[in-house]
C-alpha atoms as a PDB file:
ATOM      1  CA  UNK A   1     -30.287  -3.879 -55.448  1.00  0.00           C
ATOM      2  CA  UNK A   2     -33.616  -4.352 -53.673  1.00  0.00           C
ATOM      3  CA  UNK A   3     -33.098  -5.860 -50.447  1.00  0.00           C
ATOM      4  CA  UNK A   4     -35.758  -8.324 -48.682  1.00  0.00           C
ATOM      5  CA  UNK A   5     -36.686  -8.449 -45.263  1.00  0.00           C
ATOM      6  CA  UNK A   6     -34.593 -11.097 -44.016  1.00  0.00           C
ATOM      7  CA  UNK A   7     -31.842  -9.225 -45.823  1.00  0.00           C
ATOM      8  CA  UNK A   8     -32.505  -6.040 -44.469  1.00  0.00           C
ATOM      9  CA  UNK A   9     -32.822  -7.467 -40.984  1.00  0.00           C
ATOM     10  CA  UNK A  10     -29.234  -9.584 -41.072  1.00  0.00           C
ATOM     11  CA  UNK A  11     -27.630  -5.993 -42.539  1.00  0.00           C
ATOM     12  CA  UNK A  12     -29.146  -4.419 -39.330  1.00  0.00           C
ATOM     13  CA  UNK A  13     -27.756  -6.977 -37.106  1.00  0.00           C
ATOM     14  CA  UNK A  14     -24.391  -6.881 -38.809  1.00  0.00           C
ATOM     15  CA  UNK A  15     -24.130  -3.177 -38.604  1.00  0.00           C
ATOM     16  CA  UNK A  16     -24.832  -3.380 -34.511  1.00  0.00           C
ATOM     17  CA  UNK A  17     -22.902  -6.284 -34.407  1.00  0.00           C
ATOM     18  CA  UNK A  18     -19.825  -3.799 -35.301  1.00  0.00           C
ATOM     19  CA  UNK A  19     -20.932  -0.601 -33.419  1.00  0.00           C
ATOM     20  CA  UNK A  20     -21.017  -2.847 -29.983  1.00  0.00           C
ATOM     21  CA  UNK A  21     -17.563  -4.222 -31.240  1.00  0.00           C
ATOM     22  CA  UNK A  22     -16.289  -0.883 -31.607  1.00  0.00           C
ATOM     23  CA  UNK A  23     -17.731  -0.153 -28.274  1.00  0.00           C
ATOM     24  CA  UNK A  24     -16.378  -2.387 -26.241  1.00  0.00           C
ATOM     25  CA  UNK A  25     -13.087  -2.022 -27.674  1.00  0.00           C
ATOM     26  CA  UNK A  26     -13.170   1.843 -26.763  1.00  0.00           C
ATOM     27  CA  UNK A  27     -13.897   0.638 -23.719  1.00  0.00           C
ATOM     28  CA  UNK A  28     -10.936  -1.658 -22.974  1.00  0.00           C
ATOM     29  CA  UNK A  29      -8.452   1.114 -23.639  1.00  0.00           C
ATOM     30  CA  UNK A  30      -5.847   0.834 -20.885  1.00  0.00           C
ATOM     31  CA  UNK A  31      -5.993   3.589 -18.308  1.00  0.00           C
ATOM     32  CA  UNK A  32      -3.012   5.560 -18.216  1.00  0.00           C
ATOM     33  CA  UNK A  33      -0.395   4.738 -15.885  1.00  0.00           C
ATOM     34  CA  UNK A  34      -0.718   8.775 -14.884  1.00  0.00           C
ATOM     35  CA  UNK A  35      -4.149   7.732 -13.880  1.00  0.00           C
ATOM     36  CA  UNK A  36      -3.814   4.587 -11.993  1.00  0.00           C
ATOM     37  CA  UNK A  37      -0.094   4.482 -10.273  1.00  0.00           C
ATOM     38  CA  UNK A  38       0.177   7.085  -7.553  1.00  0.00           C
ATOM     39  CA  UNK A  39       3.193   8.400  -6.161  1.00  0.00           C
ATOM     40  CA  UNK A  40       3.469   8.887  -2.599  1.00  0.00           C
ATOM     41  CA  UNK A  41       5.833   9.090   0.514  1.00  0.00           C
ATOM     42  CA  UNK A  42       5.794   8.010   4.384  1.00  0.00           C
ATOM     43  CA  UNK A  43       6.268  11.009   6.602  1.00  0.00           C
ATOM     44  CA  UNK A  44       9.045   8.682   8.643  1.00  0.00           C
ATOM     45  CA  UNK A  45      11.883   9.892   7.054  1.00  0.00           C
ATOM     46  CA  UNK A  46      11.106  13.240   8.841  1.00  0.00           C
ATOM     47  CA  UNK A  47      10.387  11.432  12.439  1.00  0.00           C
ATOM     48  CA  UNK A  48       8.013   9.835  13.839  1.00  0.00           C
ATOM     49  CA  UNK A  49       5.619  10.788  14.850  1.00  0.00           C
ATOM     50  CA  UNK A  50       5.246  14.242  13.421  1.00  0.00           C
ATOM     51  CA  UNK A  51       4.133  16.060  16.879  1.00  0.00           C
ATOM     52  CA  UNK A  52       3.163  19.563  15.339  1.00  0.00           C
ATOM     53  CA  UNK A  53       0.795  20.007  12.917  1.00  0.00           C
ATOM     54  CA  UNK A  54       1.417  22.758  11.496  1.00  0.00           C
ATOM     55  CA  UNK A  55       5.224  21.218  11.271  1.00  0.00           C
ATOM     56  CA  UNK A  56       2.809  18.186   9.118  1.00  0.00           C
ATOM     57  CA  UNK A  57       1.733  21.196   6.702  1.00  0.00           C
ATOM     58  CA  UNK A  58       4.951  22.183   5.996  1.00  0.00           C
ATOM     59  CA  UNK A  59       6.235  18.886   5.012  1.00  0.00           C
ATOM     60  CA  UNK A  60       2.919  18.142   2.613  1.00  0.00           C
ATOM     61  CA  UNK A  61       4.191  21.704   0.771  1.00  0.00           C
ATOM     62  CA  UNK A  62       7.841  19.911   0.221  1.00  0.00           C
ATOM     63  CA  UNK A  63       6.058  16.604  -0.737  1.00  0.00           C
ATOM     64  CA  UNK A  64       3.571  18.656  -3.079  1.00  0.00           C
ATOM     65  CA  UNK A  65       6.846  20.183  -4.411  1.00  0.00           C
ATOM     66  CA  UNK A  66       8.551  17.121  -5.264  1.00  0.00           C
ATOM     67  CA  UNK A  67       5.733  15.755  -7.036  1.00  0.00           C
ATOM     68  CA  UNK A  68       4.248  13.219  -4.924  1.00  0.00           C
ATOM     69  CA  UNK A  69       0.031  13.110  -4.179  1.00  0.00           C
ATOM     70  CA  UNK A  70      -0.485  11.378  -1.541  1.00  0.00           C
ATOM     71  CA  UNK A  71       1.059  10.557   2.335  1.00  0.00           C
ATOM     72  CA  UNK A  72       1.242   8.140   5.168  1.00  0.00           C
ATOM     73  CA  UNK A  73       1.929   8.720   9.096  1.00  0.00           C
ATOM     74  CA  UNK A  74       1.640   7.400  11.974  1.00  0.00           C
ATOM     75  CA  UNK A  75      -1.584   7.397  13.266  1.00  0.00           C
ATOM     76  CA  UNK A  76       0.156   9.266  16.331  1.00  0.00           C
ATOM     77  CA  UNK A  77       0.856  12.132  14.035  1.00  0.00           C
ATOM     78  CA  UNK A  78      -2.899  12.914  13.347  1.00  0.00           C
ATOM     79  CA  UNK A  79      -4.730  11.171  16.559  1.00  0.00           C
ATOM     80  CA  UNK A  80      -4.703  14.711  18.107  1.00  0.00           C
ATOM     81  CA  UNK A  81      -6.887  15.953  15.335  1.00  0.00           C
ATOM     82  CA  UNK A  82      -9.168  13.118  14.945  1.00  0.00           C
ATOM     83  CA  UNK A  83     -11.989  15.825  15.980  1.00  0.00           C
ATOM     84  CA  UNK A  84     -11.146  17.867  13.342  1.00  0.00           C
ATOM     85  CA  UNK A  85     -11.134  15.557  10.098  1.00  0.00           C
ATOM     86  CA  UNK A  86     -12.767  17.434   7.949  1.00  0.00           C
ATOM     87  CA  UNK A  87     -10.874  20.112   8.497  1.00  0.00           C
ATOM     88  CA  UNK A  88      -7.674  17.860   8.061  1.00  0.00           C
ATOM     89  CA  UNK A  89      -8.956  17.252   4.563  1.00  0.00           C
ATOM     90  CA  UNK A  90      -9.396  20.330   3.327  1.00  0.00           C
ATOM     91  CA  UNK A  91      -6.067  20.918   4.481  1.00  0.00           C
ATOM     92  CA  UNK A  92      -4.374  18.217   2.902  1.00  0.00           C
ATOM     93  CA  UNK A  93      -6.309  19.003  -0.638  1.00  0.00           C
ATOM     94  CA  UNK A  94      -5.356  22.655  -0.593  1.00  0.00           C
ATOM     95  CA  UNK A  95      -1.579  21.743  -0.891  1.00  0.00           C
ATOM     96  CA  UNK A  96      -2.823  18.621  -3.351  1.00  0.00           C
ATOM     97  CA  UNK A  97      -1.852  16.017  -1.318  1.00  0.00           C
ATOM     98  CA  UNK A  98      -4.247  13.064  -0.229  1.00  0.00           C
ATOM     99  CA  UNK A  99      -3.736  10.789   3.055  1.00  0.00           C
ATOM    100  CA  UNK A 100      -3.297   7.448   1.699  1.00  0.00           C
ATOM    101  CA  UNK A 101      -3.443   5.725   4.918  1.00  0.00           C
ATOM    102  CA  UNK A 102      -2.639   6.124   8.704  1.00  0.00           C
ATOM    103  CA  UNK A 103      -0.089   3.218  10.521  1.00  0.00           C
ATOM    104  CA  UNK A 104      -0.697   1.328  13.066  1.00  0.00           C
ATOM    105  CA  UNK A 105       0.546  -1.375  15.589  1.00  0.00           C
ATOM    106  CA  UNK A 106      -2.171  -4.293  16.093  1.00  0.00           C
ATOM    107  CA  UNK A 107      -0.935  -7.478  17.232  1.00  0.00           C
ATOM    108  CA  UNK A 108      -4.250  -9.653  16.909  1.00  0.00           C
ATOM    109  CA  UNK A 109      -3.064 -11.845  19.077  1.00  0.00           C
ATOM    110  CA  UNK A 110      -3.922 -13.959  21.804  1.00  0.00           C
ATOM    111  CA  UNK A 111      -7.498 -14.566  21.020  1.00  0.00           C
ATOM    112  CA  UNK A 112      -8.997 -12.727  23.509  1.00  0.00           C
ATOM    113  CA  UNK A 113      -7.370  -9.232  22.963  1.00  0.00           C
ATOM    114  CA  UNK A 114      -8.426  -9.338  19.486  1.00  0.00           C
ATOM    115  CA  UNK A 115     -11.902  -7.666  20.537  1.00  0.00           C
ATOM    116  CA  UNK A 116      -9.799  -5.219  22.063  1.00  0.00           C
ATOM    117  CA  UNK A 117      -7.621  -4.084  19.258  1.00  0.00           C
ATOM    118  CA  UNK A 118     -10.584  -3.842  17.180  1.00  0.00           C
ATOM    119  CA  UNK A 119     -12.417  -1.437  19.216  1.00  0.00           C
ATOM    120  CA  UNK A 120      -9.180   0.594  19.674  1.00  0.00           C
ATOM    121  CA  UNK A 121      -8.730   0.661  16.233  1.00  0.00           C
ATOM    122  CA  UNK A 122     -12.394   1.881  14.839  1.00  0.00           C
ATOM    123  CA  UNK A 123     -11.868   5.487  15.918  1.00  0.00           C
ATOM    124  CA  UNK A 124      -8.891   5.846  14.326  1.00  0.00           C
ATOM    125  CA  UNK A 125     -10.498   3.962  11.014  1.00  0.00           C
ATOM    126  CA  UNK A 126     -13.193   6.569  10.699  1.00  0.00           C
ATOM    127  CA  UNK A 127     -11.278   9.958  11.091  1.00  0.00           C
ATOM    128  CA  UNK A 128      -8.907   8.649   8.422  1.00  0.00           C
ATOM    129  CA  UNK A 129     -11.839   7.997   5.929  1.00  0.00           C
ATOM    130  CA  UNK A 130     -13.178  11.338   7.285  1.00  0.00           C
ATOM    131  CA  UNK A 131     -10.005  13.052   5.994  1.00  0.00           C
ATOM    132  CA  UNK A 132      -9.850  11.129   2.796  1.00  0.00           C
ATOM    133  CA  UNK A 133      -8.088   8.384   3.480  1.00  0.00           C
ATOM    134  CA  UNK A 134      -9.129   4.623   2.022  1.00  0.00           C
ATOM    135  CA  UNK A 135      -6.641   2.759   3.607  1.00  0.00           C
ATOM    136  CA  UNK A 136      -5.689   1.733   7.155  1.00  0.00           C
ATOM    137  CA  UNK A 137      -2.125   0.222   7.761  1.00  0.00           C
ATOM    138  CA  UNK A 138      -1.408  -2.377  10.589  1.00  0.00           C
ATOM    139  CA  UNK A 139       1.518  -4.001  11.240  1.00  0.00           C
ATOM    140  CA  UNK A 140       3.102  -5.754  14.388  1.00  0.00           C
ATOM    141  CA  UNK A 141       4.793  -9.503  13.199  1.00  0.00           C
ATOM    142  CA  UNK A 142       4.957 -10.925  16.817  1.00  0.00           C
ATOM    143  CA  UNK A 143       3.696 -14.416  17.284  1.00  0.00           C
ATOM    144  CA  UNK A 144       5.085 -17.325  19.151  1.00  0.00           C
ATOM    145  CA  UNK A 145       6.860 -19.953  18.797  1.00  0.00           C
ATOM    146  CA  UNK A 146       8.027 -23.624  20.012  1.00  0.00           C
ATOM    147  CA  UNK A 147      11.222 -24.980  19.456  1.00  0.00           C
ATOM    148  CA  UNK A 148      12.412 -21.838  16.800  1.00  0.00           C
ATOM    149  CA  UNK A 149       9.081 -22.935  14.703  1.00  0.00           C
ATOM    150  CA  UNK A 150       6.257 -20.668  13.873  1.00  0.00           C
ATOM    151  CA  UNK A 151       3.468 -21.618  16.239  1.00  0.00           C
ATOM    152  CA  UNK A 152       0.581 -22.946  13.568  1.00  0.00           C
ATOM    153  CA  UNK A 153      -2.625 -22.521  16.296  1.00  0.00           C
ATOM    154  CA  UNK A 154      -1.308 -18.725  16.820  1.00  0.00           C
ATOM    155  CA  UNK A 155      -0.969 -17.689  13.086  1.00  0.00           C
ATOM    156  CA  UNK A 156      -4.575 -19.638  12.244  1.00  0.00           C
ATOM    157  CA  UNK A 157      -5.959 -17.108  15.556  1.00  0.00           C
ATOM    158  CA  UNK A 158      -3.804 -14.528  14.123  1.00  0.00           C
ATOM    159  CA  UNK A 159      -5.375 -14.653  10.882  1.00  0.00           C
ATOM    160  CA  UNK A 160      -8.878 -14.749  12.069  1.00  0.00           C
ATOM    161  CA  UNK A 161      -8.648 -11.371  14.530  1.00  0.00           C
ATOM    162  CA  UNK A 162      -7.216 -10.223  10.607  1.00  0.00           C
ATOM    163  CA  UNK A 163     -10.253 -11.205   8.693  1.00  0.00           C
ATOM    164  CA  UNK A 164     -12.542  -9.579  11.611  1.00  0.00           C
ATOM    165  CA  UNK A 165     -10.529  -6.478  12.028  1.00  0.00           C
ATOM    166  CA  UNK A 166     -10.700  -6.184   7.726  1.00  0.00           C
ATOM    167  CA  UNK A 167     -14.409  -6.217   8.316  1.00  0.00           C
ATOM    168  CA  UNK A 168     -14.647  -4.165  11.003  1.00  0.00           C
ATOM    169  CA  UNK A 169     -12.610  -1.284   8.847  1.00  0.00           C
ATOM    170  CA  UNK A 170     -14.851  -1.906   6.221  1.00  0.00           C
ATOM    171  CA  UNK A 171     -17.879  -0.957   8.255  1.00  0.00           C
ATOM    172  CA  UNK A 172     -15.996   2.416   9.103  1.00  0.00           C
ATOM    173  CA  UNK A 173     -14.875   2.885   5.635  1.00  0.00           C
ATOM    174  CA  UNK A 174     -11.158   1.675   4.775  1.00  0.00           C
ATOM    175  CA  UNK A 175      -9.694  -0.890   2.912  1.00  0.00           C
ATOM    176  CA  UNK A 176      -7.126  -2.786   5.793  1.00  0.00           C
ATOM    177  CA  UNK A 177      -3.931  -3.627   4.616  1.00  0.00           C
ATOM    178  CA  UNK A 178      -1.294  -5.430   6.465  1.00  0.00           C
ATOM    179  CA  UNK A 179       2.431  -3.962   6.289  1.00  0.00           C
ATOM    180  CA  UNK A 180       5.166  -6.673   6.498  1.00  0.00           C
ATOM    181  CA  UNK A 181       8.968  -6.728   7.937  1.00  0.00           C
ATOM    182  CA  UNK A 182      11.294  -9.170   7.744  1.00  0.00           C
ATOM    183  CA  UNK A 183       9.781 -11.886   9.745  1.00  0.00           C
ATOM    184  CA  UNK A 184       6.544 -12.725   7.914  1.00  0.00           C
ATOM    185  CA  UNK A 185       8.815 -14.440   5.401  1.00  0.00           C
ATOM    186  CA  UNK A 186      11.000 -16.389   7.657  1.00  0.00           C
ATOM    187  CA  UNK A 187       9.140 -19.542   8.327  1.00  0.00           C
ATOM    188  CA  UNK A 188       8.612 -22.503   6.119  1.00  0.00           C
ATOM    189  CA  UNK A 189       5.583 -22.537   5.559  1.00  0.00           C
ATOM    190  CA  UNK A 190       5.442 -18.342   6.494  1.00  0.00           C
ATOM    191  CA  UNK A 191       3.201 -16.132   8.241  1.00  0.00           C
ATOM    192  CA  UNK A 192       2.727 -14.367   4.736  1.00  0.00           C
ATOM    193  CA  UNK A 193       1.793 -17.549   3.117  1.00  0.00           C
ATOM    194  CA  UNK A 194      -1.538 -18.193   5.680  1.00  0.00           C
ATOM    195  CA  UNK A 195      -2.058 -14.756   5.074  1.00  0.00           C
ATOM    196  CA  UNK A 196      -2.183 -15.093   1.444  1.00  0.00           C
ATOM    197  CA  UNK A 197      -4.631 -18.137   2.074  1.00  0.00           C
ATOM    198  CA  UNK A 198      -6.324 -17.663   5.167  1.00  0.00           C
ATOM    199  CA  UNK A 199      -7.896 -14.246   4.546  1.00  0.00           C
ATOM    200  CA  UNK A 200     -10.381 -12.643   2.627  1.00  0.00           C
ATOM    201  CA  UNK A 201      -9.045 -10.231  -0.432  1.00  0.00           C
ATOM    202  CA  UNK A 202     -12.069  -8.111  -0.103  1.00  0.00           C
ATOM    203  CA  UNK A 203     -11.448  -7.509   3.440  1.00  0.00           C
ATOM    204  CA  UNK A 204      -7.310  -8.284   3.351  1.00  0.00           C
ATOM    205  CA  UNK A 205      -5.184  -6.169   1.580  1.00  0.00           C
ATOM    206  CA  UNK A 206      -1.245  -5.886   1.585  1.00  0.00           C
ATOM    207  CA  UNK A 207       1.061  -3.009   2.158  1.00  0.00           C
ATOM    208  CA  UNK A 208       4.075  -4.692   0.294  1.00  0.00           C
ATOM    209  CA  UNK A 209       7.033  -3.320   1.947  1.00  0.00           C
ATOM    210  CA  UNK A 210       9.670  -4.605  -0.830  1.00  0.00           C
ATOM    211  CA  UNK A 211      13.253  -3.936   1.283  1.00  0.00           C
ATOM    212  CA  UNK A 212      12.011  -5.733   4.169  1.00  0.00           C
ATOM    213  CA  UNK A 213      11.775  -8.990   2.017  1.00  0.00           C
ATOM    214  CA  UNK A 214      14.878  -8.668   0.186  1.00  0.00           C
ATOM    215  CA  UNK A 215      17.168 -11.484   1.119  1.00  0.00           C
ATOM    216  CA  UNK A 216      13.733 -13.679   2.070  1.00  0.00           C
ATOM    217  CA  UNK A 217      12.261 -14.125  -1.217  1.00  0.00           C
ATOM    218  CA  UNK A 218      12.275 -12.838  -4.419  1.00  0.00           C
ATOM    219  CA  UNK A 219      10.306  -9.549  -4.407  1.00  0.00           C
ATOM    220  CA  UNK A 220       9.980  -9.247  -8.008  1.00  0.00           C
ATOM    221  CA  UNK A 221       7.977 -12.706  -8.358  1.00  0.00           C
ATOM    222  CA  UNK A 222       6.211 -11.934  -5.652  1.00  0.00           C
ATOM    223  CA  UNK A 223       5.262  -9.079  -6.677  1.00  0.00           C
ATOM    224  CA  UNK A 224       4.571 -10.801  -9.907  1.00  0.00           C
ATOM    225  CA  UNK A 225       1.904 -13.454  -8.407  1.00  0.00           C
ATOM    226  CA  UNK A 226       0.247 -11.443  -6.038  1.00  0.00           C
ATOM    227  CA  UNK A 227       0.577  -7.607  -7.362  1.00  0.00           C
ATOM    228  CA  UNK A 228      -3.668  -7.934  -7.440  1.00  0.00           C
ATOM    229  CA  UNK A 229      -3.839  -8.558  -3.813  1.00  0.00           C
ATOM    230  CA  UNK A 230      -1.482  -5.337  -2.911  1.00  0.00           C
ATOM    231  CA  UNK A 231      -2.706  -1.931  -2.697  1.00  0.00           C
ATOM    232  CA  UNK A 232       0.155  -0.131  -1.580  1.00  0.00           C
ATOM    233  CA  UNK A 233       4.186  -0.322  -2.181  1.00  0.00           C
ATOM    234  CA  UNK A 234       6.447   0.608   0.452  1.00  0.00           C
ATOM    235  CA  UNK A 235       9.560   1.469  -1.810  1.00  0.00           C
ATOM    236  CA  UNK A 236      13.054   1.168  -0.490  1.00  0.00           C
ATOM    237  CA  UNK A 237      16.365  -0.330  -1.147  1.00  0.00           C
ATOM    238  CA  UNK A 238      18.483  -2.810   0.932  1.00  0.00           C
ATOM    239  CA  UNK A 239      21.333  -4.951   0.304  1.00  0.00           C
ATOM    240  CA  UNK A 240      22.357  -7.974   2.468  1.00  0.00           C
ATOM    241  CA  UNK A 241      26.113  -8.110   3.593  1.00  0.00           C
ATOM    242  CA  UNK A 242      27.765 -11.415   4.032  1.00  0.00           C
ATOM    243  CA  UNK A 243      27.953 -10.948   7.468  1.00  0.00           C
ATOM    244  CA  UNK A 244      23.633 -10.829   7.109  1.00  0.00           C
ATOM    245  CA  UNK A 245      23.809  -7.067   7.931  1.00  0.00           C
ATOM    246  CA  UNK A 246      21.355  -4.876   6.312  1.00  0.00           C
ATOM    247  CA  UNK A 247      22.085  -2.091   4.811  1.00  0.00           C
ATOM    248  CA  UNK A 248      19.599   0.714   2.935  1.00  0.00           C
ATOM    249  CA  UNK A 249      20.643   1.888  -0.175  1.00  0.00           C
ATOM    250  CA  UNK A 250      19.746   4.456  -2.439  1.00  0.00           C
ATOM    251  CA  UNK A 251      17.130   3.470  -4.976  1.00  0.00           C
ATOM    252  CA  UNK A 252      18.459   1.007  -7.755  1.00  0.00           C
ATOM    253  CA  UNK A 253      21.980   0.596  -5.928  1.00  0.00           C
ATOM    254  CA  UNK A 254      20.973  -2.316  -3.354  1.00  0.00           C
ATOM    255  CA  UNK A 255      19.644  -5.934  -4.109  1.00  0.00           C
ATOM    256  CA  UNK A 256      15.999  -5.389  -4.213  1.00  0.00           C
ATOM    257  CA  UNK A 257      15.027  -5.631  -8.112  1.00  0.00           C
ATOM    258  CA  UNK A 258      12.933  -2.457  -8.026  1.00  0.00           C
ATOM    259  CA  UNK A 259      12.532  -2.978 -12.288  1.00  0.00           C
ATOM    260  CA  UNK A 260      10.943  -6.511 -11.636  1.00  0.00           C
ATOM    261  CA  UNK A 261       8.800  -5.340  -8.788  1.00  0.00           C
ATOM    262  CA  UNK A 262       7.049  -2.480 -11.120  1.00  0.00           C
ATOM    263  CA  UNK A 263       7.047  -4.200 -14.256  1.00  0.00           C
ATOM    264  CA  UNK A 264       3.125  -6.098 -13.484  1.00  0.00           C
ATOM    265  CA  UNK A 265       2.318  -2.605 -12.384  1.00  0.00           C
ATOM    266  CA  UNK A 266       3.183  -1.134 -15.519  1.00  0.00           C
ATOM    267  CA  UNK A 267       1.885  -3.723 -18.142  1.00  0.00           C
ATOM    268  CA  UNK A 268      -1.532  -4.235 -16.270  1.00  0.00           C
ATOM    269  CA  UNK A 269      -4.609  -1.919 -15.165  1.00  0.00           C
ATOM    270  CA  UNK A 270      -3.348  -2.428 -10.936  1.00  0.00           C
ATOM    271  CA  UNK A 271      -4.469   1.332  -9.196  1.00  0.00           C
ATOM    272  CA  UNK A 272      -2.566   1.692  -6.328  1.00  0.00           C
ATOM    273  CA  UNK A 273       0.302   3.506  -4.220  1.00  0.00           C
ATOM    274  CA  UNK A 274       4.181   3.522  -4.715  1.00  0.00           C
ATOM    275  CA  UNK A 275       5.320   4.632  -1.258  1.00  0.00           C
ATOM    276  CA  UNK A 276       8.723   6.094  -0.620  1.00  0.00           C
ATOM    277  CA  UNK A 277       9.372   4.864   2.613  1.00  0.00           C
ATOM    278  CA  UNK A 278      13.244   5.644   3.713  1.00  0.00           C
ATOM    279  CA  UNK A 279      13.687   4.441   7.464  1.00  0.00           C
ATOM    280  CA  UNK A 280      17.775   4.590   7.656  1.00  0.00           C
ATOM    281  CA  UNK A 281      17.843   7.107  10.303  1.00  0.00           C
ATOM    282  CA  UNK A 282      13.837   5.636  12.037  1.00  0.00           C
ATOM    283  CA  UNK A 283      12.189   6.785  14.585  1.00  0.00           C
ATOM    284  CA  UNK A 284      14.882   9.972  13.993  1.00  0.00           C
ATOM    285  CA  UNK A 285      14.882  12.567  11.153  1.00  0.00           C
ATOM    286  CA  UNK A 286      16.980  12.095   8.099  1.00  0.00           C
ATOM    287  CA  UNK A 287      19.611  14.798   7.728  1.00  0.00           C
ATOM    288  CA  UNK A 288      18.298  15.951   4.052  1.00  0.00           C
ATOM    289  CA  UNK A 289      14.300  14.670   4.144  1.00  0.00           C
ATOM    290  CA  UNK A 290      13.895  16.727   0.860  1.00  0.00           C
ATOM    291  CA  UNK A 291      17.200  15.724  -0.961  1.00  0.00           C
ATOM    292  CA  UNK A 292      16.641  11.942  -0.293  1.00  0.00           C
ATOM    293  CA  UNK A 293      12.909  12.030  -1.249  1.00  0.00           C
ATOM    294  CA  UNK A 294      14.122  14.725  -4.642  1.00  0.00           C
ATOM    295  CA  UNK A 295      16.395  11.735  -5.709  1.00  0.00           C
ATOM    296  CA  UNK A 296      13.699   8.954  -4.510  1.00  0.00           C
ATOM    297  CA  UNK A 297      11.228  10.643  -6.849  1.00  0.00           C
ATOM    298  CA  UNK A 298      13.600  11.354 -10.065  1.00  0.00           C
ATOM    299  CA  UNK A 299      14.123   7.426  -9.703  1.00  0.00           C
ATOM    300  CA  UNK A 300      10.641   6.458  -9.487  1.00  0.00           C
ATOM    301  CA  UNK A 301       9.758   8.887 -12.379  1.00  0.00           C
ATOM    302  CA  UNK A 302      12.370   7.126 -14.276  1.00  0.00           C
ATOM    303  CA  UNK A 303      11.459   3.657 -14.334  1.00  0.00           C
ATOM    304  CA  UNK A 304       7.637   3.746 -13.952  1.00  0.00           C
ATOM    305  CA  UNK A 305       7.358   7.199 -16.690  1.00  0.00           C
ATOM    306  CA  UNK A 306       4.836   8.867 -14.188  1.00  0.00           C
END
């Protein structure tokens, strides 16, 4: 049949109409979970800080082995080498391994050592994103208070030296994320709730550490709420005696609902880090580093599939 113009023209239209259709539904394929979750471990669990760097090397060989891709240490571990960055790098990606982030202390508080802990942190910011790193880690809970209460002028300070430092890391080329422990869920309201609202995302991230808030909330719907504001896991297992004694656990044996935590992770496109981090034995050498994080892994591998 013998089309007319208009015809011809709608028939076009129709025909693009599909091909951009099946275009952009090629393009909202999920990304593999191979692709997006990364598995990686804190050098802790074989002391801190790792004083020989050669002794560094041979522990990126046993994490290479086990099947992780990526590390954090203490900034201590690396601060001798800061000269020698790029040279760090090409270290780190001949065994296959990629520095996720350095730790570090920063208290950000009073107001007028913020300035301070800025400038002290900079260098350290820009040797990490010369070896590869995107992240930088601070952590350091300490803020005071009146009467057993959370001192509200000190976390709104506290919160203001984080947005700052964010943007000062930033400028040198790393995401910040702040690493919690047990006390930035303790208050009511906490210091992780102002956190959550006084900073900026895009200059704020979180370093989940999920053992250090079991008992304080649940980690699972945290984890649930907030999963887009955290870039990095710290993975661990606790359980909390009657007696409020806290005791680690090997993975999937303590209270901390590892399952829940993941499960956002796994059903959504979230890129990121799941950390081992095993601290039992911290600031000292676990007796079996390689045994613990050999088990650690065959866990992870089992309820996440990468």
């Amino acid at each position: 049949m013998k089309m007319n113009r208009r015809q011809v023209l709608e028939s076009a239209a129709a025909l693009l109409g599909g091909a951009l259709a099946h275009s952009s539904t090629a393009w909202a394929m999920p990304i593999p979970r191979a692709n997006r979750i990364h598995m990686g471990a804190q050098t802790n669990i074989f002391g801190v800080p790792i004083k020989d760097y050669d002794a560094l090397m041979k522990i990126l060989d046993t994490l290479a082995r086990l099947d992780y891709t990526g590390f954090e240490t203490n900034a201590a571990s690396l601060k001798s080498r800061f000269d020698q960055a790029a040279q760090c790098r090409r270290d780190f990606e001949a065994r296959h391994m990629h520095l996720v982030a350095l730790h570090n202390g920063a208290t950000l508080y009073p107001k007028e050592k913020i300035p301070t802990d800025i400038e002290a942190l900079r260098p350290v910011a820009a040797a990490s994103a010369e070896m590869g790193a995107k992240h930088m880690i601070i952590s350091d809970g300490r803020l005071p208070r009146t009467d057993g209460k959370l001192d509200v002028d000190a976390v709104h300070v506290w919160t203001e030296g984080m947005n700052s430092l964010g943007q000062a890391m930033k400028v040198e080329g790393v995401q910040l994320c702040y690493h919690n422990h047990q006390i930035e869920f303790q208050d009511n309201p906490s210091m992780m709730s102002y956190l959550l609202n006084d900073t900026d995302p895009k200059l704020v991230m979180l370093n989940f550490d999920v053992g250090h808030a079991t008992g304080w909330i649940d980690a699972a719907a945290f984890s649930r709420e907030h999963f887009r504001r955290i870039a990095i896991f710290h993975i661990k297992d606790e359980k909390v005696e009657a007696d409020k004694k806290r005791v680690y656990t090997p993975l999937g044996e303590g209270q901390t609902n590892l399952p829940g935590i993941f499960a956002p992770l796994l059903n959504s496109d979230w890129e990121g880090w799941l950390e081992i981090e095993e601290e039992e034995t911290y600031p000292k050498p676990a007796a079996d580093p390689e045994a613990i994080l050999s088990r650690d892994r065959a866990y992870l591998k089992k309820v996440t599939d990468v």
